[in-house]
N, C-alpha and C. Protein backbone atom coordinates (compact mmCIF):
# COMPACT_ATOMS: atom_id res chain seq x y z
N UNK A 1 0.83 -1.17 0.00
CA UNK A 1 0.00 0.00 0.00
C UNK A 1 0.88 1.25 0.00
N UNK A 2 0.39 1.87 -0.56
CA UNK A 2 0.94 3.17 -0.96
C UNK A 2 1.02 4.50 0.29
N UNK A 3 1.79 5.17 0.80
CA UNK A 3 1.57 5.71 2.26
C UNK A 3 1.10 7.03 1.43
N UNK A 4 0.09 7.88 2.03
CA UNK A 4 -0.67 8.96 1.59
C UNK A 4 -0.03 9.70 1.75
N UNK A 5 0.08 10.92 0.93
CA UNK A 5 0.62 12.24 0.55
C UNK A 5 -0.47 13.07 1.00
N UNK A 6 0.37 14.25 1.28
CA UNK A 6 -0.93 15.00 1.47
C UNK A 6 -0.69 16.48 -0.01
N UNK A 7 -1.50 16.55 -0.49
CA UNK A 7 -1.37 17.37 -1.35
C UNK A 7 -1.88 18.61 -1.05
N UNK A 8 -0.63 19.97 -1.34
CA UNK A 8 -0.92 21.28 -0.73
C UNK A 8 -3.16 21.67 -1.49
N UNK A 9 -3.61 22.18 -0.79
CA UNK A 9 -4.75 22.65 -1.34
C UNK A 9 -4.92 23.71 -2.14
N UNK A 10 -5.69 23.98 -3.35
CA UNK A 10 -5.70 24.71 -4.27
C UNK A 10 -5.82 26.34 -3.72
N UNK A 11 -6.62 26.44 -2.98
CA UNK A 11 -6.89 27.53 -2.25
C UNK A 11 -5.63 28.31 -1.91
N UNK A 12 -4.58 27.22 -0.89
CA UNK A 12 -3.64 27.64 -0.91
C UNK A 12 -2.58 28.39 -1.60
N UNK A 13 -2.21 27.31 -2.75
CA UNK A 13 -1.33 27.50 -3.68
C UNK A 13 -1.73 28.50 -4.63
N UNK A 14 -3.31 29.48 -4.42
CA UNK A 14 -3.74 30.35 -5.22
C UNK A 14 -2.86 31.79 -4.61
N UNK A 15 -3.19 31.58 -2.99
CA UNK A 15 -2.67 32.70 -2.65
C UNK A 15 -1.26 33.21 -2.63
N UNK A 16 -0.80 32.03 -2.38
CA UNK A 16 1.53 32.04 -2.71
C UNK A 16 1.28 32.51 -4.02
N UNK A 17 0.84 32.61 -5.50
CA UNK A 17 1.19 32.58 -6.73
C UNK A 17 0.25 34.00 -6.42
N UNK A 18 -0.41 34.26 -5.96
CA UNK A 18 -0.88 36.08 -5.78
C UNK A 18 -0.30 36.99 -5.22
N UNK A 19 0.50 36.26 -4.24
CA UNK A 19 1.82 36.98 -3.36
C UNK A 19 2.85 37.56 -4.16
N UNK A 20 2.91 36.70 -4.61
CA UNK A 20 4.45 36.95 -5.88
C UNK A 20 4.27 37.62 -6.70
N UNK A 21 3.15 37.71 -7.12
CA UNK A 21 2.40 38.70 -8.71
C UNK A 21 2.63 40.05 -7.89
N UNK A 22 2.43 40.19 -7.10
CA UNK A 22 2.09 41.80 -6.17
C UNK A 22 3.50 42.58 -6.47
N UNK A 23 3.17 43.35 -6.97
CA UNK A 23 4.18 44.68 -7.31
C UNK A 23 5.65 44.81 -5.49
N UNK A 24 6.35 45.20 -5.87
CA UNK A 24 7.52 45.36 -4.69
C UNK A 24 7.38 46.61 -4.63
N UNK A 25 7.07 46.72 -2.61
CA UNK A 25 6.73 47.89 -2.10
C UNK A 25 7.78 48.57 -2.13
N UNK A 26 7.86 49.67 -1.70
CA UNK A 26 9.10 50.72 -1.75
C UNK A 26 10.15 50.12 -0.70
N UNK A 27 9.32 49.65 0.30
CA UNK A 27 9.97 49.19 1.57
C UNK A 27 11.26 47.92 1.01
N UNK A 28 10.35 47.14 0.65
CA UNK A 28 11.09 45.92 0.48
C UNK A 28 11.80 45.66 -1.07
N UNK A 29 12.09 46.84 -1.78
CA UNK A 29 13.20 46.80 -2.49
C UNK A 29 14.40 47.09 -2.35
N UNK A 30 15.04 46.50 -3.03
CA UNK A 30 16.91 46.42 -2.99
C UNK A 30 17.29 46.17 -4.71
N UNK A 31 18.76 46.79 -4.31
CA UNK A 31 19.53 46.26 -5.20
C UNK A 31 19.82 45.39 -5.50
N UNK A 32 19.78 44.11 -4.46
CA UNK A 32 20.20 42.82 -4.56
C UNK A 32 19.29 41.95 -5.34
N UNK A 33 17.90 42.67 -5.69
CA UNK A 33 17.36 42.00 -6.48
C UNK A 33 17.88 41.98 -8.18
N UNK A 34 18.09 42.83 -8.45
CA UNK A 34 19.13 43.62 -9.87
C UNK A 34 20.24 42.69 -9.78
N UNK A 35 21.49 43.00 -8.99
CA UNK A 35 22.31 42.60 -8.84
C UNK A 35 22.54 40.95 -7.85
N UNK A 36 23.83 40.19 -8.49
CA UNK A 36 23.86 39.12 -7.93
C UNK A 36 23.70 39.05 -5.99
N UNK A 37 23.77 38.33 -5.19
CA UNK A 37 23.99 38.51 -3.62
C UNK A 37 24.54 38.71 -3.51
N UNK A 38 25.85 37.98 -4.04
CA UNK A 38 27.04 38.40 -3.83
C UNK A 38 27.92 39.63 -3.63
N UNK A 39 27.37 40.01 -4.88
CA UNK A 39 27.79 41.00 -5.34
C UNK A 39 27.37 42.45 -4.64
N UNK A 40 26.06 42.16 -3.93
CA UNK A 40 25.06 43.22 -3.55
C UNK A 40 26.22 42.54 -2.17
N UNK A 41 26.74 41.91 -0.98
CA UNK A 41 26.85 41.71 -0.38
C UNK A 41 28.84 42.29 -0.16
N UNK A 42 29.14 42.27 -1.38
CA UNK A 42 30.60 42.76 -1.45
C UNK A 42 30.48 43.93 -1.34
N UNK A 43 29.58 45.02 -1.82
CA UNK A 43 28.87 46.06 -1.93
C UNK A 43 29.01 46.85 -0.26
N UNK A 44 28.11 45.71 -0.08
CA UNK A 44 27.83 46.20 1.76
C UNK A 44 29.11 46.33 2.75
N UNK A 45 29.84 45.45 2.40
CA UNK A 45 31.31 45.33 2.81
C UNK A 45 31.98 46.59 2.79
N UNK A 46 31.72 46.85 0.92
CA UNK A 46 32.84 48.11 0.73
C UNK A 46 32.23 49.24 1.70
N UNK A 47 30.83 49.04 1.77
CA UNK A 47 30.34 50.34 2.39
C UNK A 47 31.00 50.76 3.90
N UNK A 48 30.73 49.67 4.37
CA UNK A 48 30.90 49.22 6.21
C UNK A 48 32.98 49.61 5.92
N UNK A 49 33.23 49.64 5.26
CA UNK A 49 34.58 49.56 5.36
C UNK A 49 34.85 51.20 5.39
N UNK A 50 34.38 51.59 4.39
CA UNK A 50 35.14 53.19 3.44
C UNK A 50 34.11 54.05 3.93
N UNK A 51 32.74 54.34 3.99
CA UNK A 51 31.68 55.53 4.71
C UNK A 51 32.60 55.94 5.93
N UNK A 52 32.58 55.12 7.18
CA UNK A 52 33.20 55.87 8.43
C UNK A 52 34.02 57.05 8.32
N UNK A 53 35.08 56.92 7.85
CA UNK A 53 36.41 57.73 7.20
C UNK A 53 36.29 58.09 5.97
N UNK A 54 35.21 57.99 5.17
CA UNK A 54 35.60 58.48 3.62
C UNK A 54 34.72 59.90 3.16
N UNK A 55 35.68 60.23 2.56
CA UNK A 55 34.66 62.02 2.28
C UNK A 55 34.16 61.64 1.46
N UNK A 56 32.76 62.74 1.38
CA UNK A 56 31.82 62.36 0.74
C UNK A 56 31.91 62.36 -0.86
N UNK A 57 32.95 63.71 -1.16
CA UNK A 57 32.87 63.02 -2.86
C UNK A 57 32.98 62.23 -3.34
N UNK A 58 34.31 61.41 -2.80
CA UNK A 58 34.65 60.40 -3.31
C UNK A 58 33.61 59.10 -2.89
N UNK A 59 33.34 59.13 -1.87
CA UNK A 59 32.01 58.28 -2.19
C UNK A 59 30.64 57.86 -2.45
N UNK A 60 30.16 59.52 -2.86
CA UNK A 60 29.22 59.31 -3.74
C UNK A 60 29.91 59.01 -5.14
N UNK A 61 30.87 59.03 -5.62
CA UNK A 61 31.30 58.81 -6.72
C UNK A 61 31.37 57.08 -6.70
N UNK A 62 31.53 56.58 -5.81
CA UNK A 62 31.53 54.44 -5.62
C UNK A 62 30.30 54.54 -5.92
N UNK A 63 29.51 55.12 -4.94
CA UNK A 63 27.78 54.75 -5.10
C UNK A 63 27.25 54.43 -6.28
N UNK A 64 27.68 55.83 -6.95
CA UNK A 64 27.00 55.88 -8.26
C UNK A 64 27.22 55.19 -9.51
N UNK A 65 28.73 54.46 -8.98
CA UNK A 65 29.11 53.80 -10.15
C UNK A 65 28.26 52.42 -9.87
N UNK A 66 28.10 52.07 -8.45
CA UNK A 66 27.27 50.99 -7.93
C UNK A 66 26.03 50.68 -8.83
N UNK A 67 25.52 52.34 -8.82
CA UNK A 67 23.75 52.51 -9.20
C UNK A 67 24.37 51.66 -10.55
N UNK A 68 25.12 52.61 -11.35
CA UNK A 68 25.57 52.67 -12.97
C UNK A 68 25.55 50.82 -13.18
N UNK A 69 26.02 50.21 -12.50
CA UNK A 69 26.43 48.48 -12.91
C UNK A 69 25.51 48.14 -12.99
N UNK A 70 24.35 48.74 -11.41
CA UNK A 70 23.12 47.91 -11.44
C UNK A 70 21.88 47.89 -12.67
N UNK A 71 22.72 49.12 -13.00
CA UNK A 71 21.49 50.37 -14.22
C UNK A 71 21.97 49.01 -15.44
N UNK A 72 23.17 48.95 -15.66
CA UNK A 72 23.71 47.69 -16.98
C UNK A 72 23.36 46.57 -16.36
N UNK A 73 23.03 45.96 -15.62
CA UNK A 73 22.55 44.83 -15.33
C UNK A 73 21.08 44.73 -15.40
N UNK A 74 20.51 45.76 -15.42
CA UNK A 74 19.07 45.90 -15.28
C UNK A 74 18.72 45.60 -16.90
N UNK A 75 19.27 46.42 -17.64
CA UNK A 75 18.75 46.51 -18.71
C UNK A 75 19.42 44.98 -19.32
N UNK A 76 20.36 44.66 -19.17
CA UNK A 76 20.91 43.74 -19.88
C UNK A 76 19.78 42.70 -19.54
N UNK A 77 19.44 42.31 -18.64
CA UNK A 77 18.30 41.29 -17.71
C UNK A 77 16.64 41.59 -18.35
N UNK A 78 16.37 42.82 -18.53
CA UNK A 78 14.76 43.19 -19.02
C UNK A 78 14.51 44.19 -19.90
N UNK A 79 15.85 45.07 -20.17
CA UNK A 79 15.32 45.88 -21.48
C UNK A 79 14.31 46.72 -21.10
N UNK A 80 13.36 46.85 -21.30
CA UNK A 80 12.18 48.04 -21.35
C UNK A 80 11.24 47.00 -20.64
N UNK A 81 11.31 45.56 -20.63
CA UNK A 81 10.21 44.90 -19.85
C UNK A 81 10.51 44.73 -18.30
N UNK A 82 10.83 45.68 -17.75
CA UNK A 82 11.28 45.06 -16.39
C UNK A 82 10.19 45.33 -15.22
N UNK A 83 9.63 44.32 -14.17
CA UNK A 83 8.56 44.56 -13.66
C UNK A 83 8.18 45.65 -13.04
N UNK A 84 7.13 46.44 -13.28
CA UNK A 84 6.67 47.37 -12.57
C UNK A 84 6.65 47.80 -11.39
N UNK A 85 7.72 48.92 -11.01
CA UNK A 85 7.69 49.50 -9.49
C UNK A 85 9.08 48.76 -8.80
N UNK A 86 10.15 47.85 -9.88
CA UNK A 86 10.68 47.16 -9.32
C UNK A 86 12.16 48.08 -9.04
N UNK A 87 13.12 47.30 -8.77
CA UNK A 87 14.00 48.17 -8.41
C UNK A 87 14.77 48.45 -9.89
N UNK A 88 14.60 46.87 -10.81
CA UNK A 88 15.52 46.97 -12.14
C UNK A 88 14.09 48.17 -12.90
N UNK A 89 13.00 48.38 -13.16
CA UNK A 89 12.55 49.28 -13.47
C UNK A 89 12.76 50.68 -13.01
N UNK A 90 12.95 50.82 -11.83
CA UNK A 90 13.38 52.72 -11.19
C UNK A 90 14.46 52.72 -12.15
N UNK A 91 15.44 52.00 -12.15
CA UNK A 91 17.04 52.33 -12.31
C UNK A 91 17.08 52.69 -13.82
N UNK A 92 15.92 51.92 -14.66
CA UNK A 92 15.85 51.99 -15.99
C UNK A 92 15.22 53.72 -16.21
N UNK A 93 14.04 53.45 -15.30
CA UNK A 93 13.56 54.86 -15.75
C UNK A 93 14.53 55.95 -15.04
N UNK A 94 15.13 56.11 -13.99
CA UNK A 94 15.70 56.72 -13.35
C UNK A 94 17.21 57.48 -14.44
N UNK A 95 17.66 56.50 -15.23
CA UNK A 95 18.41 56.63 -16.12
C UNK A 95 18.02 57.37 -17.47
N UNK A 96 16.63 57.71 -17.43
CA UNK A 96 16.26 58.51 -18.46
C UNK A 96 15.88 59.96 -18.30
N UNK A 97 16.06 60.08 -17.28
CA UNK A 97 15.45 61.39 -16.78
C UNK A 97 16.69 62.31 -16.09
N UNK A 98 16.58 63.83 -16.73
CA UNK A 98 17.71 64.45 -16.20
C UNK A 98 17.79 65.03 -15.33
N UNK A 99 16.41 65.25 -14.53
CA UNK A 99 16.36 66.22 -13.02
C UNK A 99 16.57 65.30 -11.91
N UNK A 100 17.91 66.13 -10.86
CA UNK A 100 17.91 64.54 -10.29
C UNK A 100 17.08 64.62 -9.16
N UNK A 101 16.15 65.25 -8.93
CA UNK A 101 15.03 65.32 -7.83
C UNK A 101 13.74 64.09 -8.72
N UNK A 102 13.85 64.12 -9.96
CA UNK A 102 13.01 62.75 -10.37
C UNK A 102 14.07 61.80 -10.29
N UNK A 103 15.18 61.55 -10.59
CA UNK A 103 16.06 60.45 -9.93
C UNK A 103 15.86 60.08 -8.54
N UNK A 104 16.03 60.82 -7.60
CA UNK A 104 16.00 60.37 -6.63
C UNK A 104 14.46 60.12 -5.88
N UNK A 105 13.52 60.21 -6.85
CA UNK A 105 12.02 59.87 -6.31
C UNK A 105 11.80 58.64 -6.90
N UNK A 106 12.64 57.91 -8.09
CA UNK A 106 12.63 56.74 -8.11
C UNK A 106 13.56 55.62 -7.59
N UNK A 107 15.13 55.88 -7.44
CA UNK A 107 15.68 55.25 -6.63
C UNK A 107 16.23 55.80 -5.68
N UNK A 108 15.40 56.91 -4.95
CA UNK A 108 16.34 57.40 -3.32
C UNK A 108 15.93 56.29 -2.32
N UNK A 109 14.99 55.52 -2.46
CA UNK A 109 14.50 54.52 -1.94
C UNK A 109 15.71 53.16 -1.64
N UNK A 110 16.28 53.20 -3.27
CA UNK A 110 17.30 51.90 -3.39
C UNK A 110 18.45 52.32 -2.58
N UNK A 111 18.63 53.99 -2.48
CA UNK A 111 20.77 54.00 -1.89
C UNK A 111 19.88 54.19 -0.36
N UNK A 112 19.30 54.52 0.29
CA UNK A 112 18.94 54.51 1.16
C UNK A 112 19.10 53.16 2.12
N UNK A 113 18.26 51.82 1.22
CA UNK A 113 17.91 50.48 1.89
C UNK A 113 19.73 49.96 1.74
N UNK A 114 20.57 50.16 0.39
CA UNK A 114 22.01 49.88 0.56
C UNK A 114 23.04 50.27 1.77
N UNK A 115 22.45 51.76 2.01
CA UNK A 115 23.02 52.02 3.35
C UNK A 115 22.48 51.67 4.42
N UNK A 116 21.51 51.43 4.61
CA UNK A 116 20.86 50.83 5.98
C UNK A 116 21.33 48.73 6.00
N UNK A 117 21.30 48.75 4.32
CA UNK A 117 21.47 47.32 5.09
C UNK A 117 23.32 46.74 5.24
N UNK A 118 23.96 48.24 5.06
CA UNK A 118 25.43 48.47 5.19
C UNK A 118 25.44 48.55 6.44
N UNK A 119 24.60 49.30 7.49
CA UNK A 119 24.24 50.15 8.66
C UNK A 119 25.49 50.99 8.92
N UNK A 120 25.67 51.77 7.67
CA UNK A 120 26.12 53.25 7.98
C UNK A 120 25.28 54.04 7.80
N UNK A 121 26.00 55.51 8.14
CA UNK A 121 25.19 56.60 7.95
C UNK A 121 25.15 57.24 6.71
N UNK A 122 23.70 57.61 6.16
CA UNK A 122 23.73 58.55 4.75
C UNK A 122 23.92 59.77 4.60
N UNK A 123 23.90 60.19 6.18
CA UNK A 123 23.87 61.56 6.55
C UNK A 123 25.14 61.88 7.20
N UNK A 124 25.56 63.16 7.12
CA UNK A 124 26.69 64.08 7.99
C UNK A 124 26.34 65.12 8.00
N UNK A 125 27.30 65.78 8.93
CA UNK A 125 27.34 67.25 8.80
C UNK A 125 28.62 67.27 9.23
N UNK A 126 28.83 68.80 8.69
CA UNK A 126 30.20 69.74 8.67
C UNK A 126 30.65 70.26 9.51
N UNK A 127 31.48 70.89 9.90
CA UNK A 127 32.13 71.56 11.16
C UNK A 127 31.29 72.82 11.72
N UNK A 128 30.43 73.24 10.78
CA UNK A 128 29.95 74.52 10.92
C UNK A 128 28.60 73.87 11.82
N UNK A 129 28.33 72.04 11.88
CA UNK A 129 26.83 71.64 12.09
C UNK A 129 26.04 71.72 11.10
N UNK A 130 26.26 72.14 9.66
CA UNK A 130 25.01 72.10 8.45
C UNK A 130 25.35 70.60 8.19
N UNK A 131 24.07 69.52 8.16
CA UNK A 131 23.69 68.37 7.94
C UNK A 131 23.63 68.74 6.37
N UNK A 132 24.30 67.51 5.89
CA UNK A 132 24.45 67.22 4.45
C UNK A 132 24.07 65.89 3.99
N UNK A 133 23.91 64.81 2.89
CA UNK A 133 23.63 63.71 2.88
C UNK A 133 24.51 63.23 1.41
N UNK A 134 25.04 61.79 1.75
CA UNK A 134 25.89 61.09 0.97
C UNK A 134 25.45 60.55 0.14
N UNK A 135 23.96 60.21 0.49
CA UNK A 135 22.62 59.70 -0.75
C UNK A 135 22.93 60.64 -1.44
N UNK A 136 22.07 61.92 -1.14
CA UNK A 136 21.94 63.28 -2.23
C UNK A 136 22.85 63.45 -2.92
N UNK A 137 24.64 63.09 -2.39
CA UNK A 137 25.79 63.61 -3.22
C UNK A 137 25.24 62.25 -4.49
N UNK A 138 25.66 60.78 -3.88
CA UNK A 138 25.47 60.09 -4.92
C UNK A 138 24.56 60.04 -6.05
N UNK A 139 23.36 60.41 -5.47
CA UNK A 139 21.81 60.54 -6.33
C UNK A 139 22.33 61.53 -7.83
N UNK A 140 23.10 62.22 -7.18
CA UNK A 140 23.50 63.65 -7.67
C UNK A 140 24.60 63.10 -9.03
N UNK A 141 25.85 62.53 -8.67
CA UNK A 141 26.24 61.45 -9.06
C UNK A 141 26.31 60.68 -9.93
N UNK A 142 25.33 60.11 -10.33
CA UNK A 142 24.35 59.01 -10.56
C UNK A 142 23.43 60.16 -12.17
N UNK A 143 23.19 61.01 -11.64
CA UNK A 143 22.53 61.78 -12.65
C UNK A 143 23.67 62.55 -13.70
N UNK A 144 24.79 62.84 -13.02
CA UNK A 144 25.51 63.47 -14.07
C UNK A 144 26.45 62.48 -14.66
N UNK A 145 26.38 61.67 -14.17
CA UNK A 145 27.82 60.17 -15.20
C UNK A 145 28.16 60.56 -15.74
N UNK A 146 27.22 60.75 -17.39
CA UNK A 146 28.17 61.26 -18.49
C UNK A 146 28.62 62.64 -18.65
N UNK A 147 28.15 63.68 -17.81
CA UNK A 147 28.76 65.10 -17.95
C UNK A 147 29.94 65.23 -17.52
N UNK A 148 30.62 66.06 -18.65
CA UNK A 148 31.97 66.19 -18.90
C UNK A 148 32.29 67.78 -19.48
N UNK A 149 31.73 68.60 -19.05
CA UNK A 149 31.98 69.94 -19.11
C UNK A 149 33.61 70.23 -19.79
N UNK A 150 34.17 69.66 -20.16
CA UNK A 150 35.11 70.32 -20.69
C UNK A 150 34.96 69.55 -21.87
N UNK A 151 33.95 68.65 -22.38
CA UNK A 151 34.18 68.47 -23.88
C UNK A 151 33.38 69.30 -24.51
């Protein structure tokens, strides 16, 4: 005799496959979905290592090259089909647009969750006490790549 299985119920298996269809909240996106773990995880490393001690130009300038890989990985992966609201969609649209206050309303969300799940800070301030932010430099960053004012 055959020992009984129990087979998951339809009901069930309706709602897991409705879960997954559901668009990715702002909350629970990352880069690491774009990019390999690994890679999103070497990432976090460099962060936890170089933020403490590193001025901010120079590392909004890592960030952005960060965004930039994830931006070629995005497209290389979905092209113009990439799921809606996702993180490889911001980065796509985010990359088309030249104001970086619409950049950063589609992925200020993504350098934000990179630094939190780095658990450094995005924020500083200066000797004078004016609070500045390492997001904003990168966001900033991130929008001008290809400008090159002296060509």
């Amino acid at each position: 005799m055959a020992p009984k299985t129990r087979r998951p119920s339809a009901k069930r298996a309706a709602v897991i496959v409705k879960t997954r269809a559901r668009p990715q909240s702002r909350s629970a996106r990352t880069l690491s979905s774009v990019v390999s773990a690994q890679t999103y995880s070497v990432w976090l490393e460099m962060l936890c290592s170089l933020v403490p001690d590193g001025r901010t130009h120079r590392l909004s300038i890592v960030v952005a090259g960060m965004l930039r890989h994830a931006l070629d990985i995005a497209v290389a992966r979905f092209g113009e089909d990439a799921p809606e609201r996702s993180a490889a969609a911001s980065l796509i649209q985010a990359a088309e647009e030249a104001d970086p206050q619409q950049i950063a309303e589609q992925i200020g969300d993504l350098v934000a969750r990179l630094f939190r799940d780095a658990k450094v800070a995005g924020s500083r301030a200066n000797a004078r006490g004016d609070e500045y932010s390492v997001l904003d430099s990168a966001i900033q960053e991130f929008a001008s790549w290809y400008a090159m004012p002296w060509e």
